[in-house]
Protein backbone atom coordinates (compact mmCIF):
# COMPACT_ATOMS: atom_id res chain seq x y z
CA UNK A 1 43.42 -97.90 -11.91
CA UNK A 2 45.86 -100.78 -11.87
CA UNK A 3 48.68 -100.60 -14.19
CA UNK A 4 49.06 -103.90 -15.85
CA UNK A 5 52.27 -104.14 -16.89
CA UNK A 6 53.17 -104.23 -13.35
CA UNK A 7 50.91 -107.52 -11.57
CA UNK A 8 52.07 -110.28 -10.61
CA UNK A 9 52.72 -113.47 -12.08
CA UNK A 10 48.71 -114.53 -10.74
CA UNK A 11 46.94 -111.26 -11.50
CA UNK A 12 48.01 -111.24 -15.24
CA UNK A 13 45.22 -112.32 -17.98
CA UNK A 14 45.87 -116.12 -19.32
CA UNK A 15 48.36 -116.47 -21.47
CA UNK A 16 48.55 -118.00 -25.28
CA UNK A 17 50.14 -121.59 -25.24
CA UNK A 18 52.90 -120.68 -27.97
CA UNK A 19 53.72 -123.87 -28.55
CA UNK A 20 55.72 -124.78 -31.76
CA UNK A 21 55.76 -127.21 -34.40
CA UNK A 22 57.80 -127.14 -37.94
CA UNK A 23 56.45 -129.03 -40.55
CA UNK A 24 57.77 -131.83 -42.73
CA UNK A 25 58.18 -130.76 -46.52
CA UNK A 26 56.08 -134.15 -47.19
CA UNK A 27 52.83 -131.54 -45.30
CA UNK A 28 53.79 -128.32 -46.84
CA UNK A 29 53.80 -129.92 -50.50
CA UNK A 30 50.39 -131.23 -49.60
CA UNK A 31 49.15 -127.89 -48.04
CA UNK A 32 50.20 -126.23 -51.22
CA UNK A 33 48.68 -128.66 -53.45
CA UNK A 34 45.37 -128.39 -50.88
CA UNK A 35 45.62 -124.32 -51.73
CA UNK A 36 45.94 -124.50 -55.26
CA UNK A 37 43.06 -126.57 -55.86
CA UNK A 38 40.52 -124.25 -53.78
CA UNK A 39 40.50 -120.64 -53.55
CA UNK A 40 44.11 -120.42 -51.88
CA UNK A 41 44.60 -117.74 -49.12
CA UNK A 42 48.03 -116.19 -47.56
CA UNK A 43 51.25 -117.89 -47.54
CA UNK A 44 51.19 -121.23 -45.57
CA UNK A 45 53.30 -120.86 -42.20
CA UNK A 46 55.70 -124.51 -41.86
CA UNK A 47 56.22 -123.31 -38.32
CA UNK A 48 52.69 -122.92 -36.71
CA UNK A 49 52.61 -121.80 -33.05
CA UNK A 50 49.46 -122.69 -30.88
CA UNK A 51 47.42 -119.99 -30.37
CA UNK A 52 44.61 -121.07 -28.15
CA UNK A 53 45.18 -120.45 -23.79
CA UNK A 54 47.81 -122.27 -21.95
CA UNK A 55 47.28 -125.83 -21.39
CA UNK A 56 48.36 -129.07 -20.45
CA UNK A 57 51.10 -130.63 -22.74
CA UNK A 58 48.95 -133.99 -23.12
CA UNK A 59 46.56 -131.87 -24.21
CA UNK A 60 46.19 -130.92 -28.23
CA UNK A 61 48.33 -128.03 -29.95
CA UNK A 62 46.37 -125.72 -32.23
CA UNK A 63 47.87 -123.08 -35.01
CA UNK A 64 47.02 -121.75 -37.70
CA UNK A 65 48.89 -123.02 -41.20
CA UNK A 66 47.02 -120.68 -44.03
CA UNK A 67 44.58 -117.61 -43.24
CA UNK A 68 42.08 -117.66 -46.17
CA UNK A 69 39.86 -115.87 -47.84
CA UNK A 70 36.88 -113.67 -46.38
CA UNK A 71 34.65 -116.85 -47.53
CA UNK A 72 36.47 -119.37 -46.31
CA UNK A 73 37.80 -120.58 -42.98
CA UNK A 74 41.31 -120.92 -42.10
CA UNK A 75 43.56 -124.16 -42.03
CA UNK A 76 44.35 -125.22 -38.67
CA UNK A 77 46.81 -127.95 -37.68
CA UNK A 78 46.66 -129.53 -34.47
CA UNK A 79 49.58 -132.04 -33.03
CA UNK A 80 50.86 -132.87 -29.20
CA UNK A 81 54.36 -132.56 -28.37
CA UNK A 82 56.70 -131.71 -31.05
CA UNK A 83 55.40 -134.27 -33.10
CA UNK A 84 54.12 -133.94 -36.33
CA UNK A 85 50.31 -132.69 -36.87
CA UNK A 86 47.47 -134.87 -36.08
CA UNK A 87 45.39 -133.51 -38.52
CA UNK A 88 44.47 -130.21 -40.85
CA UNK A 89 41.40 -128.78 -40.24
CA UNK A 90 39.36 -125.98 -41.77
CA UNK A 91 37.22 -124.60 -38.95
CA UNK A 92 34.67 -122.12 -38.60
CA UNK A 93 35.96 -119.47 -36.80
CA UNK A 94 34.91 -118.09 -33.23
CA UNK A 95 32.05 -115.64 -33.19
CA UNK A 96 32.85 -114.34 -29.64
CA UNK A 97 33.14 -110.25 -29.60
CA UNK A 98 32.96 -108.44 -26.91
CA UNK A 99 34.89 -105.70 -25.00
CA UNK A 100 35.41 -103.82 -28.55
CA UNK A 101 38.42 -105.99 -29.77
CA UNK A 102 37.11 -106.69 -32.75
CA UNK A 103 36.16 -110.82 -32.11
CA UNK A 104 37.86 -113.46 -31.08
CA UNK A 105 40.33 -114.66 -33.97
CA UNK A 106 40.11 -118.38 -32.68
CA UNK A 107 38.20 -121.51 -34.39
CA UNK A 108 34.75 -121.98 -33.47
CA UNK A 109 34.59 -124.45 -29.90
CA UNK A 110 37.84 -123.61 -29.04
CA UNK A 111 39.62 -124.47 -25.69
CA UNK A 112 40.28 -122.28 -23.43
CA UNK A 113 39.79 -118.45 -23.52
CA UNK A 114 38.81 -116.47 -26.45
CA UNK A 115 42.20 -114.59 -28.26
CA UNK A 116 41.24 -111.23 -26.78
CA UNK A 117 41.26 -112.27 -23.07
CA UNK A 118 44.74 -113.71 -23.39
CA UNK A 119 48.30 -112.36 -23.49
CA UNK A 120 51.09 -113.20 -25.33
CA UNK A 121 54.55 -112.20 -23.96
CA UNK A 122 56.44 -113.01 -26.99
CA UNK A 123 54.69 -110.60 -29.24
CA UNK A 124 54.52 -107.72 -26.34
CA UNK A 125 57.81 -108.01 -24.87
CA UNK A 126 56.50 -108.92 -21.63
CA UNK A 127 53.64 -106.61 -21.33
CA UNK A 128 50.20 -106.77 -21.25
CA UNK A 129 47.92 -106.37 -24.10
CA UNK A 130 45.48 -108.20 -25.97
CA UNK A 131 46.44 -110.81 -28.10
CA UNK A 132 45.77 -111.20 -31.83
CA UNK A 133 45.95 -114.45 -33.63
CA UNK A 134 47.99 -114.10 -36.64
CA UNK A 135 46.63 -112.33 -39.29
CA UNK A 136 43.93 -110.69 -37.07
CA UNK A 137 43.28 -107.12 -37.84
């Protein structure tokens, strides 16, 4: 069996794009305003990092702003660059599962690979393990 945490830079599982965007108070106040007048959820993050596979940095940022409730689907924001976001979506999320990791904690459609085939070396200190989308279980 082939330890993981030792392959190279090639044999290691895709990684998560980690891209980062802070938002203006001008989108939080309108988030919060947004939450209030549905069912709410968690706390809204102003600093959402993109959670979907590596990618191209033409290509679209996505990250979660507010997990929600059971019922309803999370807010996503999605931006390029450091700009702000293009948009705030609520998307159905992903209903890949396989390999016993409990789903794939992605939006429906997503690019890229689903969150459990991925890797995220800021949250394992360089080694590999599965990653979970915030607020994944």
């Amino acid at each position: 069996m082939t330890d993981l945490n030792h392959r190279t830079e090639q044999e290691l599982p895709a990684r998560v794009c980690g891209a980062r965007l802070h938002l203006a108070d001008a989108y939080l106040a309108a988030l919060m305003t947004l939450s209030a007048a549905t069912a709410g959820g968690e706390e809204i993050t102003a600093d959402p990092r993109c959670s979907v596979e590596e990618h191209p940095a033409t290509e679209p940022h996505w990250g979660i702003v507010q997990r929600r409730t059971a019922e309803e689907h999370p807010i996503w924001a999605q931006w390029c660059g450091g700009d702000q976001p293009r948009g705030f979506l609520t998307v159905e999320c992903c209903t890949a599962d396989t390999y016993g990791h409990g789903g794939c904690r992605l939006f429906r459609i997503h690019p890229g690979r689903c969150s459990f085939a991925l890797t995220d070396p800021e949250l394992t200190n360089g080694s590999w393990r599965p990653y979970r989308a915030p607020g994944g279980q």
